[in-house]
C-alpha atoms as a PDB file:
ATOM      1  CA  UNK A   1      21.338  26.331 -30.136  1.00  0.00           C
ATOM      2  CA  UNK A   2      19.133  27.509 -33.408  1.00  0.00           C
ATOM      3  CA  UNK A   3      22.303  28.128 -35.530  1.00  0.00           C
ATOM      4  CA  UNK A   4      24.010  25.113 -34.702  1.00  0.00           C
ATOM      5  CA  UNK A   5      21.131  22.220 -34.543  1.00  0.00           C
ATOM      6  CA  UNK A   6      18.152  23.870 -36.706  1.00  0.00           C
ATOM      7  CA  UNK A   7      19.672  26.306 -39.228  1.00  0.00           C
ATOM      8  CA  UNK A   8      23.203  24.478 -39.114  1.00  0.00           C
ATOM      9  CA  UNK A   9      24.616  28.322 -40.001  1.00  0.00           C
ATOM     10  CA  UNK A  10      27.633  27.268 -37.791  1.00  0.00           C
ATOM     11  CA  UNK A  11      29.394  24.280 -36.295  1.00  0.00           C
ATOM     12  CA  UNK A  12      29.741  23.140 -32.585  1.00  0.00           C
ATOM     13  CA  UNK A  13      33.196  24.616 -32.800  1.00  0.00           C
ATOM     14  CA  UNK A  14      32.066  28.107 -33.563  1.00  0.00           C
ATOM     15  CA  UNK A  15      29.976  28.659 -30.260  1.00  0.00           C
ATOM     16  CA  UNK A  16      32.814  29.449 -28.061  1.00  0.00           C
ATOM     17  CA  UNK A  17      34.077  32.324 -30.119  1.00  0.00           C
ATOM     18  CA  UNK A  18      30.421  33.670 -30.397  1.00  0.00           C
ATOM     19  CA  UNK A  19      29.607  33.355 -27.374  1.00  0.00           C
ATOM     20  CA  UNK A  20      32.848  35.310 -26.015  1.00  0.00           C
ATOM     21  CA  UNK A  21      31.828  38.052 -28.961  1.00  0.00           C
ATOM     22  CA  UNK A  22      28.338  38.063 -27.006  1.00  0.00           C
ATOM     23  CA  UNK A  23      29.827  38.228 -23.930  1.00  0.00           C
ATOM     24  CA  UNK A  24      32.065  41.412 -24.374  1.00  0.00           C
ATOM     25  CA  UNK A  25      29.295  43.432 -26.168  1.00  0.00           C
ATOM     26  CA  UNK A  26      26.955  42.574 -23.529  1.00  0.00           C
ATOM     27  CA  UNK A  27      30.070  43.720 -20.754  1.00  0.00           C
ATOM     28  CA  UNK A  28      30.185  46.944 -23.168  1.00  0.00           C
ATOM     29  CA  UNK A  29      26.779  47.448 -22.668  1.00  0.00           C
ATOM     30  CA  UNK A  30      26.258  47.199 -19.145  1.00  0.00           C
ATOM     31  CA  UNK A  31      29.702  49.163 -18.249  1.00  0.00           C
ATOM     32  CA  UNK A  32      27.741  52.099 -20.057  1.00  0.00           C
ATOM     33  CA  UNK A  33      23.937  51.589 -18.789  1.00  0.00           C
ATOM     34  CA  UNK A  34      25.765  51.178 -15.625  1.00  0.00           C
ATOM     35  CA  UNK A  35      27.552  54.963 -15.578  1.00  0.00           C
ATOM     36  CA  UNK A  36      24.779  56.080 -17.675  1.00  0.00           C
ATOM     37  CA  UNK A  37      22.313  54.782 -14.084  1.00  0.00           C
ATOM     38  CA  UNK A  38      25.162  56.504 -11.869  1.00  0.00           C
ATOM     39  CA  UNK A  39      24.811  59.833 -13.757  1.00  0.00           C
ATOM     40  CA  UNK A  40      21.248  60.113 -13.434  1.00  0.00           C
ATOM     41  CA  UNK A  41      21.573  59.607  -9.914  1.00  0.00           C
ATOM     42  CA  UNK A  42      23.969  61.998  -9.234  1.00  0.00           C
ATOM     43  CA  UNK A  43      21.423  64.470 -11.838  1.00  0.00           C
ATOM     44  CA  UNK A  44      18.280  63.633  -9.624  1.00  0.00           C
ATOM     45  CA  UNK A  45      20.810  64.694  -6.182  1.00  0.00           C
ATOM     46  CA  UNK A  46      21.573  67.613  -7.072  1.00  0.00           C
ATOM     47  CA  UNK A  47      17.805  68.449  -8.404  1.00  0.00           C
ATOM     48  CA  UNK A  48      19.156  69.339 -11.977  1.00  0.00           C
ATOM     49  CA  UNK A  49      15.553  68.500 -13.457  1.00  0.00           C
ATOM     50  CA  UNK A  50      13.813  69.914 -11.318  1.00  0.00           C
ATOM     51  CA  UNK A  51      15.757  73.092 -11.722  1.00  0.00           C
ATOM     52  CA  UNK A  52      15.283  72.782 -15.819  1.00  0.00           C
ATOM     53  CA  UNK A  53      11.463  72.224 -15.121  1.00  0.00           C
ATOM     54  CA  UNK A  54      11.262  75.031 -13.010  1.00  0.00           C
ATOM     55  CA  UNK A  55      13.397  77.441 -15.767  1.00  0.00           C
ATOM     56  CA  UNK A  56      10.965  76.452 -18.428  1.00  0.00           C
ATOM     57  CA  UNK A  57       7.862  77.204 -16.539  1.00  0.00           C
ATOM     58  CA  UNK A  58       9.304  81.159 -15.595  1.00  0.00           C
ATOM     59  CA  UNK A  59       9.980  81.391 -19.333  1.00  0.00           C
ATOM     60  CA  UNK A  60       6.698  81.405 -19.624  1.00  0.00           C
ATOM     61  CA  UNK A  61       7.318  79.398 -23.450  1.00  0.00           C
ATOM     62  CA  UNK A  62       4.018  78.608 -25.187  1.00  0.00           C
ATOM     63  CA  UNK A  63       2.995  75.007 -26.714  1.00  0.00           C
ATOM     64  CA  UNK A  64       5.595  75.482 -29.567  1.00  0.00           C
ATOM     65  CA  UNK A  65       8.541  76.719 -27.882  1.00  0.00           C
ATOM     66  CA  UNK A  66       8.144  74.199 -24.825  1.00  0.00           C
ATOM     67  CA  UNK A  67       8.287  71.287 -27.481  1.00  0.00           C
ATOM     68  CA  UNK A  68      11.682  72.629 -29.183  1.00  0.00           C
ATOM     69  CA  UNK A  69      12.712  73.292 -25.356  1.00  0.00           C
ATOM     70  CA  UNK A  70      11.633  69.738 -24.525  1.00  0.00           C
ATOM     71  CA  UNK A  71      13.343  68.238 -27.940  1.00  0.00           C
ATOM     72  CA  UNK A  72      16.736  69.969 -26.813  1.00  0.00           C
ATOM     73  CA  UNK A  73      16.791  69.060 -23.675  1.00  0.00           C
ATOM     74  CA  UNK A  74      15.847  65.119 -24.391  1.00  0.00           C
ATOM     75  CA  UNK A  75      18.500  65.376 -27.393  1.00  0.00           C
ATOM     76  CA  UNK A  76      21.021  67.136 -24.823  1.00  0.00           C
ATOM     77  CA  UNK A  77      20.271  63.979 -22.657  1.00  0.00           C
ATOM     78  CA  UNK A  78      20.274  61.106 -25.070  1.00  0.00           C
ATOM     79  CA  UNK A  79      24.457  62.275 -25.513  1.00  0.00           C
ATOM     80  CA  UNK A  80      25.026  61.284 -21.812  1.00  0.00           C
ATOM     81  CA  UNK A  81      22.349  59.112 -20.180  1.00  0.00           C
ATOM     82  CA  UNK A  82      20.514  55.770 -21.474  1.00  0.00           C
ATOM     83  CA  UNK A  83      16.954  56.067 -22.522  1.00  0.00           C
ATOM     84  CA  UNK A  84      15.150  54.354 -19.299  1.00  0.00           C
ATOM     85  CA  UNK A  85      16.972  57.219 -17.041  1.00  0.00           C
ATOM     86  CA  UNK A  86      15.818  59.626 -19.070  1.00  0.00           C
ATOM     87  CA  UNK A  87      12.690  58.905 -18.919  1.00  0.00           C
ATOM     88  CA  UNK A  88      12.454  57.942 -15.250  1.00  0.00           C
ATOM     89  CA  UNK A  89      13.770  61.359 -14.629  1.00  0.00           C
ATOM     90  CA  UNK A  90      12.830  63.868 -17.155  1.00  0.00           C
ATOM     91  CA  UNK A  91       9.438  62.596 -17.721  1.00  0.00           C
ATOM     92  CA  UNK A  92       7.326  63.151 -14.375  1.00  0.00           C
ATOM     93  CA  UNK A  93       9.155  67.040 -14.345  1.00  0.00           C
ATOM     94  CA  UNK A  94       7.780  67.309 -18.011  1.00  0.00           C
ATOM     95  CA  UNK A  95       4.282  65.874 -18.376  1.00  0.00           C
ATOM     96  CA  UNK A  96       3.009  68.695 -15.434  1.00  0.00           C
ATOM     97  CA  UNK A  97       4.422  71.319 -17.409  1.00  0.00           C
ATOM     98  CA  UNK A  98       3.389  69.929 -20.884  1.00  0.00           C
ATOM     99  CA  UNK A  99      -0.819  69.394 -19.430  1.00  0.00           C
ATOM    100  CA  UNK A 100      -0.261  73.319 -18.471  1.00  0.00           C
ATOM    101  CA  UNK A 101       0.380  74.058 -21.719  1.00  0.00           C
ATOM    102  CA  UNK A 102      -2.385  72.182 -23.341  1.00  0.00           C
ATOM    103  CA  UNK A 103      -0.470  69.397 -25.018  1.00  0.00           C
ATOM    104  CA  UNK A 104      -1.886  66.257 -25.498  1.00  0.00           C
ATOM    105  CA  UNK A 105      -0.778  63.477 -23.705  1.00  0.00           C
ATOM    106  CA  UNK A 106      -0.470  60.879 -25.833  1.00  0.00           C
ATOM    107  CA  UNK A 107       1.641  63.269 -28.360  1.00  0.00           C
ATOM    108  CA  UNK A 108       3.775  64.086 -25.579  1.00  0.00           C
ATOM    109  CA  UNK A 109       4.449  60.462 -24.872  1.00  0.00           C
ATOM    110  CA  UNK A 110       5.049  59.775 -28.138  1.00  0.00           C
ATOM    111  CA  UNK A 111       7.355  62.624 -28.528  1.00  0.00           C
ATOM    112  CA  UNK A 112       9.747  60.978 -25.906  1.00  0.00           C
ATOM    113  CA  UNK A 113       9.550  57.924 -26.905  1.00  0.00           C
ATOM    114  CA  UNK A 114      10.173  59.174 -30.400  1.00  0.00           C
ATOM    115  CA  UNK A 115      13.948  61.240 -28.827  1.00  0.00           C
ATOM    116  CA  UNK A 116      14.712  58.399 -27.240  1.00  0.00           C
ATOM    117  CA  UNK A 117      15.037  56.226 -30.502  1.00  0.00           C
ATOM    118  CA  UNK A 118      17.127  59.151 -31.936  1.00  0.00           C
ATOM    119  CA  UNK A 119      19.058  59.592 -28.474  1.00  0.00           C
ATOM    120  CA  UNK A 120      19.908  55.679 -29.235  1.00  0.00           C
ATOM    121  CA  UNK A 121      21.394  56.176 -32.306  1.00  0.00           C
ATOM    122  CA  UNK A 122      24.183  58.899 -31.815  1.00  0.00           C
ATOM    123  CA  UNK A 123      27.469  58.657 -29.738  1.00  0.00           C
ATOM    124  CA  UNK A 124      28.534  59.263 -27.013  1.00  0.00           C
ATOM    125  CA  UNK A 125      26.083  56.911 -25.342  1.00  0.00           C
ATOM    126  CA  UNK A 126      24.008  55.504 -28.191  1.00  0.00           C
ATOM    127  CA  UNK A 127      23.475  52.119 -27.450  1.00  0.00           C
ATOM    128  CA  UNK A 128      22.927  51.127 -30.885  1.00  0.00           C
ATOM    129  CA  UNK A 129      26.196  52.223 -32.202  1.00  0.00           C
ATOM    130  CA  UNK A 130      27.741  50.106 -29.577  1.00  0.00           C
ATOM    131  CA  UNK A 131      25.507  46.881 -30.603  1.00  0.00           C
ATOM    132  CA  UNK A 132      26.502  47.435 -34.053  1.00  0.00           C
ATOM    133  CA  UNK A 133      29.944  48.167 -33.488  1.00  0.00           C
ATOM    134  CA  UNK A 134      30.432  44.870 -31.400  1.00  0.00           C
ATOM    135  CA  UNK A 135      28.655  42.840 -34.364  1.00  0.00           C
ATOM    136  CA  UNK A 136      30.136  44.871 -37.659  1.00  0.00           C
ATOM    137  CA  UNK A 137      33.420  45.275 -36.224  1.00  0.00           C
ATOM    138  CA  UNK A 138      33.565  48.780 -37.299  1.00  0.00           C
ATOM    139  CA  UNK A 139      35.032  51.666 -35.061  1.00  0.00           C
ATOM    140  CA  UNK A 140      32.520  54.024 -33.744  1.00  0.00           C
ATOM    141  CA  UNK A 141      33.815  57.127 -35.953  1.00  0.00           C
ATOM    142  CA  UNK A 142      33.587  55.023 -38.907  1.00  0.00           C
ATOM    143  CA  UNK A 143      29.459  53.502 -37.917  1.00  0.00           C
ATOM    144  CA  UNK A 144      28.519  57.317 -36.895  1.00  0.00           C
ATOM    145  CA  UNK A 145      29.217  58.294 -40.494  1.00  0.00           C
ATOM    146  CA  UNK A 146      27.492  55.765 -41.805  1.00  0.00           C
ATOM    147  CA  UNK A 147      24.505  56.332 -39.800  1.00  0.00           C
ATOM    148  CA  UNK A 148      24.282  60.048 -40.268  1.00  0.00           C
ATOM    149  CA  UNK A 149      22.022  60.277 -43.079  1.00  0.00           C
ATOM    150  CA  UNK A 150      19.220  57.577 -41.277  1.00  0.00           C
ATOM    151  CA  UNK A 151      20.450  60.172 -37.947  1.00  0.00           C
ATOM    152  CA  UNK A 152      18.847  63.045 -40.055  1.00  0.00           C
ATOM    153  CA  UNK A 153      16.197  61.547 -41.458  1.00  0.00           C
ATOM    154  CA  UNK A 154      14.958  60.308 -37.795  1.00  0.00           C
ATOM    155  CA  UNK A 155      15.531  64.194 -37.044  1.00  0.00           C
ATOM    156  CA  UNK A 156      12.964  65.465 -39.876  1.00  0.00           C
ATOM    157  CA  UNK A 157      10.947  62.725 -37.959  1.00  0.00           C
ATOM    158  CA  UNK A 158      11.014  64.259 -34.826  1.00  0.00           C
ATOM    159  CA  UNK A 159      10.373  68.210 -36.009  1.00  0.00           C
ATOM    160  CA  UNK A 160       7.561  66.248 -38.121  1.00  0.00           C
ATOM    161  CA  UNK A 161       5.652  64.247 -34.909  1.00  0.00           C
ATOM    162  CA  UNK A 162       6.646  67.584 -32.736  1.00  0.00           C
ATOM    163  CA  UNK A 163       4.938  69.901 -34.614  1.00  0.00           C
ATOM    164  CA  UNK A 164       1.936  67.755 -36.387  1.00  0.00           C
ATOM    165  CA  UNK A 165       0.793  66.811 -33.517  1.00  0.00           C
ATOM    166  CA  UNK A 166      -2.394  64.789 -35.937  1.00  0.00           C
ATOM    167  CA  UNK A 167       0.597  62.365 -36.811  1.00  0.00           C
ATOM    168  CA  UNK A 168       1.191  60.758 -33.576  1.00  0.00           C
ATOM    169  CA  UNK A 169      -2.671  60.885 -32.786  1.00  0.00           C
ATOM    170  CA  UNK A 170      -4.384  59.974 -35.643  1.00  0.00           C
ATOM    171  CA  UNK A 171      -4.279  56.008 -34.684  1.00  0.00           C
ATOM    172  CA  UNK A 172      -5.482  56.597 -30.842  1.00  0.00           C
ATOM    173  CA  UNK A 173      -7.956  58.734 -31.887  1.00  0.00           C
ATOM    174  CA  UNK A 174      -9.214  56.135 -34.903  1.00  0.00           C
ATOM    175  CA  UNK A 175      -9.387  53.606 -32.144  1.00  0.00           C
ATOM    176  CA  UNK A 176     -10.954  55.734 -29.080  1.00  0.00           C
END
């Protein structure tokens, strides 16, 4: 409606074939949230997180280990599930362990939400790739390699608000 009466980017004519392009990445989308949602549920059956929860705790990791732990894991997960599973699963197993441990909440938090961005960013799942594949018109090979270096730099993000904690808490606490 913008792009055709306010902007006048494109012509009556045009919003049929946009609106079919919208329509198939938004099918491509939901086809994968929607195994993504079916593969957490069959993860949460068979008490897979619970398991990994229990693991780390008989480790017996400190604060440092249980974050690189943590990072795998979430990493490991953003390749097969979608971001909201993740977190509906992964983070009421975590948090308990992570308060044991002494870690701050708020860092912790952060430190998901922080994986999750990454875990949205590389294939096989990575919902972004798929949005920007549907809109560039690039294959998926061809977008990963073009989004490796930003990949990596998010990476150095995440070792950087893992392990300087002052980072991710240096707002909160400026605030509270």
């Amino acid at each position: 409606f913008i792009a055709v009466f306010v902007y006048k980017d494109m012509g009556l004519k045009d919003v049929p074939r946009v609106l079919l392009g919208s329509a198939n990445t938004s099918a491509m989308l939901l086809y994968i949230i929607t195994n993504a949602v079916l593969f957490s549920f069959l993860m949460t059956n068979e008490n897979i997180p619970q398991n990994m929860a229990q693991w780390i705790l008989d480790q017996g990791l400190g604060p440092i280990a249980f974050l690189l732990v943590v990072n795998v894991l979430l990493l490991m997960a953003g390749n097969i599930m979608e971001p909201s599973s993740i977190v509906l699963i992964m983070a009421p197993i975590l948090f308990p362990v992570a308060m044991k441990l002494g870690i701050d909440p708020v860092h912790f938090g952060i430190l998901i939400v922080v994986n999750m961005e990454v875990g949205m960013c590389h294939p096989p799942v990575g919902l972004y790739l798929y949005v920007a594949t549907g809109i560039t018109r690039m294959g998926i090979t061809e977008l990963t390699v073009a989004v490796l270096p930003w990949l990596l730099t998010m990476l150095g993000f995440l070792v950087l608000v893992t392990y300087v904690p002052q980072i991710s808490l240096w707002l909160p606490r400026l605030l509270f």
